[in-house]
C-alpha atoms as a PDB file:
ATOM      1  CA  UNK A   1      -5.734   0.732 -21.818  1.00  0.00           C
ATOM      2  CA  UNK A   2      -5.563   2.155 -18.087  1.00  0.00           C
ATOM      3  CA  UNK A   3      -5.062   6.042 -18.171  1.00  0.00           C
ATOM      4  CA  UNK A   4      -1.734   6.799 -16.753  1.00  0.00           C
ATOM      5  CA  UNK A   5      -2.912   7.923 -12.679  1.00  0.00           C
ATOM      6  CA  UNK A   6      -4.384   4.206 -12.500  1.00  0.00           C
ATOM      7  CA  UNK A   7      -1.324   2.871 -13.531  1.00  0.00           C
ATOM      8  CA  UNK A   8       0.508   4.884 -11.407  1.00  0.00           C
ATOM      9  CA  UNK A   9      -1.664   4.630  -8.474  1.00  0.00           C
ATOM     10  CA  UNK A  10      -1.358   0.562  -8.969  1.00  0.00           C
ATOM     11  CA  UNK A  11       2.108   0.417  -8.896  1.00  0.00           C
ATOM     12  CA  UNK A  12       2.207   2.672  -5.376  1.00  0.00           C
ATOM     13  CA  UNK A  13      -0.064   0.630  -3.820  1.00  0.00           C
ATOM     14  CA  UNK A  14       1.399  -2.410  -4.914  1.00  0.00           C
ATOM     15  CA  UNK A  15       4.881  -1.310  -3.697  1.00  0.00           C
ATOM     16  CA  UNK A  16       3.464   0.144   0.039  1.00  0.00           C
ATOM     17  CA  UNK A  17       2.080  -3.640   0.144  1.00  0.00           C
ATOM     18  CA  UNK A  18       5.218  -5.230  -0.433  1.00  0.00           C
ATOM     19  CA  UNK A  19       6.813  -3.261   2.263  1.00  0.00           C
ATOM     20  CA  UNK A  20       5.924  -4.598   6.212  1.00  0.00           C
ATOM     21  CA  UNK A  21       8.207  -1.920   7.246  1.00  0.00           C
ATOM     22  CA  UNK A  22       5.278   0.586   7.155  1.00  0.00           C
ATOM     23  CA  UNK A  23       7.300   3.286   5.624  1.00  0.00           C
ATOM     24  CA  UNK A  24       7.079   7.141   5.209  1.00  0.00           C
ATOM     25  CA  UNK A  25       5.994   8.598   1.998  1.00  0.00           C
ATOM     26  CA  UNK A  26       9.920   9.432   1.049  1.00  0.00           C
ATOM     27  CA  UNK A  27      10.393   5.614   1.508  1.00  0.00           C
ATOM     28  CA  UNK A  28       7.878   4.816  -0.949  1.00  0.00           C
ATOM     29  CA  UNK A  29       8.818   7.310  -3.629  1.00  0.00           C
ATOM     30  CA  UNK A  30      12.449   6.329  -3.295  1.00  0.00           C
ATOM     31  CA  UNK A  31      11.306   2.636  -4.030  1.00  0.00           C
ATOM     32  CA  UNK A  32       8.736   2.950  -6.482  1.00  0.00           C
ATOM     33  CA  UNK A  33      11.046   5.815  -8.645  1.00  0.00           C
ATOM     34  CA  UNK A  34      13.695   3.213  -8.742  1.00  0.00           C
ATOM     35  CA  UNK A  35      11.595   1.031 -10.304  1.00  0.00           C
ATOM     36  CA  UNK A  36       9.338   3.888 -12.650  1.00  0.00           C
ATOM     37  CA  UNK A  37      11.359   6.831 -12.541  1.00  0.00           C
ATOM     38  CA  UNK A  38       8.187   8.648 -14.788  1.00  0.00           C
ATOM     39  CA  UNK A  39       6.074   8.532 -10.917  1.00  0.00           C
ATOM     40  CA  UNK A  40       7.326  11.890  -9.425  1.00  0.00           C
ATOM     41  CA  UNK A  41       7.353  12.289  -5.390  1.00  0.00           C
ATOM     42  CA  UNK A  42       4.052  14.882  -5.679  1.00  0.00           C
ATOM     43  CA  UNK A  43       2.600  11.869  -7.496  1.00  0.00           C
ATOM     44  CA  UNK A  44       3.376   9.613  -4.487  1.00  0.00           C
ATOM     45  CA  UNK A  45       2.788  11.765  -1.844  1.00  0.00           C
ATOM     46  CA  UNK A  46      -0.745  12.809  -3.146  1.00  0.00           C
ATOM     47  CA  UNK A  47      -1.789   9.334  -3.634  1.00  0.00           C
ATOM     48  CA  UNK A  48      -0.618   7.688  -0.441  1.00  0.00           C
ATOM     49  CA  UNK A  49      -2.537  10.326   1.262  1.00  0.00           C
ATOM     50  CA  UNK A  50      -5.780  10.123  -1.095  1.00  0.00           C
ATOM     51  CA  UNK A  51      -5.724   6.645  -0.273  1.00  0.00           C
ATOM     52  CA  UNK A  52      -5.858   6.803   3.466  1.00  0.00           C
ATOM     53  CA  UNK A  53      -8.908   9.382   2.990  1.00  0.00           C
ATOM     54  CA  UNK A  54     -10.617   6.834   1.031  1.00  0.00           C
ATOM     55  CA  UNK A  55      -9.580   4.050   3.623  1.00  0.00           C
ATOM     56  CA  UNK A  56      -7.480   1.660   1.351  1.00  0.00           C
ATOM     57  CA  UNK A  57      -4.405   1.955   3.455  1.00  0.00           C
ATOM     58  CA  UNK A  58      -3.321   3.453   6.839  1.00  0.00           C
ATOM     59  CA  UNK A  59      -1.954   6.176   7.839  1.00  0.00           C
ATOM     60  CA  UNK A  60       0.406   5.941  11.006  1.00  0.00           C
ATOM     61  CA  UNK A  61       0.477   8.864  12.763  1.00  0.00           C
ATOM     62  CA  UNK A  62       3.311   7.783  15.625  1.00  0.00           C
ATOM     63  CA  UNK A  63       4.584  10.564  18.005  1.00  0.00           C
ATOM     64  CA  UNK A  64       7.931  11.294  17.324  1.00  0.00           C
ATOM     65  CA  UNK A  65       7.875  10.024  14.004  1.00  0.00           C
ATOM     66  CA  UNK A  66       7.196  10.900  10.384  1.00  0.00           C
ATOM     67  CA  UNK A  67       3.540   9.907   9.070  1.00  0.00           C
ATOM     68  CA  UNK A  68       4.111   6.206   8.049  1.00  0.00           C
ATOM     69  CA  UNK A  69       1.780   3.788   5.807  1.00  0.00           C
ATOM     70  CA  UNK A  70       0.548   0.535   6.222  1.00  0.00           C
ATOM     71  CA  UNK A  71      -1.425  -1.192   3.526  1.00  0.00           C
ATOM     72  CA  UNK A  72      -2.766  -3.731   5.871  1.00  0.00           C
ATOM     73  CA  UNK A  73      -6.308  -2.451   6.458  1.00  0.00           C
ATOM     74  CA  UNK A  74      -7.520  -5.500   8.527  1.00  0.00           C
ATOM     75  CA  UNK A  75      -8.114  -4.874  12.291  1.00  0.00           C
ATOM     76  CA  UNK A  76      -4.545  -4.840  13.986  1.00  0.00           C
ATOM     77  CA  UNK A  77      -2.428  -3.281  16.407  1.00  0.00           C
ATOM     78  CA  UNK A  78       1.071  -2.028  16.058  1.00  0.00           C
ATOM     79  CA  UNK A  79       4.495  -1.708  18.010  1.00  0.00           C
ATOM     80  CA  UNK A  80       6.839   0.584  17.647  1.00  0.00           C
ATOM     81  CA  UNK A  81      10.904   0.583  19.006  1.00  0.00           C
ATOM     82  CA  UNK A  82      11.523   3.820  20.838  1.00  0.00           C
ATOM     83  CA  UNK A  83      15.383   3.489  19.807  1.00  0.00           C
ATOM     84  CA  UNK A  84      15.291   2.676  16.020  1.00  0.00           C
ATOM     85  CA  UNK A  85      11.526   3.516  15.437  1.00  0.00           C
ATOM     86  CA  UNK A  86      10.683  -0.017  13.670  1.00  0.00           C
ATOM     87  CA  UNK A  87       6.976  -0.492  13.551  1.00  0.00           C
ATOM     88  CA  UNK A  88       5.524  -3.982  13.685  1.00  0.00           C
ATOM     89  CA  UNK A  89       2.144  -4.974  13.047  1.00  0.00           C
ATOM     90  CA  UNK A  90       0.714  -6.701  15.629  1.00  0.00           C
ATOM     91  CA  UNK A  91      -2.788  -9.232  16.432  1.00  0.00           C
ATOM     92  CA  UNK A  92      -5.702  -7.189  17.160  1.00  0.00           C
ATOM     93  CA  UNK A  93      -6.441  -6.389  20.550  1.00  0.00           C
ATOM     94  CA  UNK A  94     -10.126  -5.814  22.112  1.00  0.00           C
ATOM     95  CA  UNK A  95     -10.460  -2.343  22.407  1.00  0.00           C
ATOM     96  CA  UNK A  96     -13.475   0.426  21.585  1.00  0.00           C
ATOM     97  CA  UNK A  97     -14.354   3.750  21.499  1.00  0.00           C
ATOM     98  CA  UNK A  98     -14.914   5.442  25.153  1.00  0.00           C
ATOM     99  CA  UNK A  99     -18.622   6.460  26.392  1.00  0.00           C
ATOM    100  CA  UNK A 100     -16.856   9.809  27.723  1.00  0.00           C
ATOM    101  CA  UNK A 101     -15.373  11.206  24.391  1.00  0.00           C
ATOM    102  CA  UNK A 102     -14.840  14.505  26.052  1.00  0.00           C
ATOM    103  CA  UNK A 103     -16.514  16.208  23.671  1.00  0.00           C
ATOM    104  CA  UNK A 104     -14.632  15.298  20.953  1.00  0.00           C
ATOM    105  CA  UNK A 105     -16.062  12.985  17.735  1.00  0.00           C
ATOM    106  CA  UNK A 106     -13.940  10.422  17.501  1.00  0.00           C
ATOM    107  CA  UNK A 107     -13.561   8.901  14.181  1.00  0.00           C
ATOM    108  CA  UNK A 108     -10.810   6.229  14.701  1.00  0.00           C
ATOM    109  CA  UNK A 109      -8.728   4.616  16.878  1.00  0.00           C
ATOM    110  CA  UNK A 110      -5.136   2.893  17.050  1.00  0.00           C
ATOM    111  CA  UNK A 111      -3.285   0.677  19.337  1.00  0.00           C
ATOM    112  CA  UNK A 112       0.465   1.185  19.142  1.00  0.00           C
ATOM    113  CA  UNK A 113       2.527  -0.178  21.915  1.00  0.00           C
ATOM    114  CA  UNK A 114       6.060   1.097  22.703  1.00  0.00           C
ATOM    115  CA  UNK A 115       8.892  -0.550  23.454  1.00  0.00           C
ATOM    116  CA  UNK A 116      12.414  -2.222  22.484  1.00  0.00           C
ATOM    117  CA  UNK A 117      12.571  -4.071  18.945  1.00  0.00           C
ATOM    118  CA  UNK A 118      14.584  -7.364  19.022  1.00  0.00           C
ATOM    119  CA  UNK A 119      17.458  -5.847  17.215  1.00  0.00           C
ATOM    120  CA  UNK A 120      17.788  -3.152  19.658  1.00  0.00           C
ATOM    121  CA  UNK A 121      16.708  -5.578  22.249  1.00  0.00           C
ATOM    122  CA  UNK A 122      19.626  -7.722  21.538  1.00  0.00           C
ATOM    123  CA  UNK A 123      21.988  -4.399  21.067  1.00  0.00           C
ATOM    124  CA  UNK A 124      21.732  -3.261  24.682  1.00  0.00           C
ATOM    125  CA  UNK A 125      22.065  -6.324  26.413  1.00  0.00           C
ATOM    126  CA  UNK A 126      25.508  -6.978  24.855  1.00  0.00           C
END
């Protein structure tokens, strides 16, 4: 029998999956305690960020937005509305790392474009 932290780390993952809305930690808990109200929101919040160390998921850091997850780890890009915030995944796109890093070490890179959802889209023009 699977000890109790595999169990519960299963059913997180499995529910940050099911979810293309890329969601926030609080998001997650709220959806996997309705279903196992045993997983506590430490439980969640530790494991959602123990798996983007480890690289099974993503971590979204967007400006002017709560850390969101996405557990689509295939090369993609992402939009994100700058009314309602809804973040989309989106096809890869050819980009790199820079020769001039500045100085810095960069470890990883994200595309996220910015712009107006079709909801919203749809919202101001009527």
């Amino acid at each position: 029998m699977a000890d109790r932290n595999t169990v519960q780390k299963d059913i997180i993952y499995r529910t940050l999956c099911a979810m293309t809305s890329h969601p926030t930690a609080a998001v997650v808990y709220d959806r996997v305690h309705g279903e196992h109200p045993s997983v506590s929101r430490s439980t969640v919040y530790r494991v959602l960020a123990r798996m983007a160390e480890e690289g099974k998921i993503l971590r979204l850091d967007l400006a002017g937005s709560d850390i969101r997850y996405d557990g689509c780890t295939a090369p993609h890009a992402h939009a994100r509305c700058r009314l309602c915030g809804a973040v989309a995944d989106l096809p890869p796109v050819e980009a790199g790392m820079p020769e001039d890093t500045g100085g810095f070490l960069l470890e990883r890179y994200a595309v996220v474009y910015q712009g107006l959802c079709p909801a919203c889209r749809a919202e101001k023009s009527s």
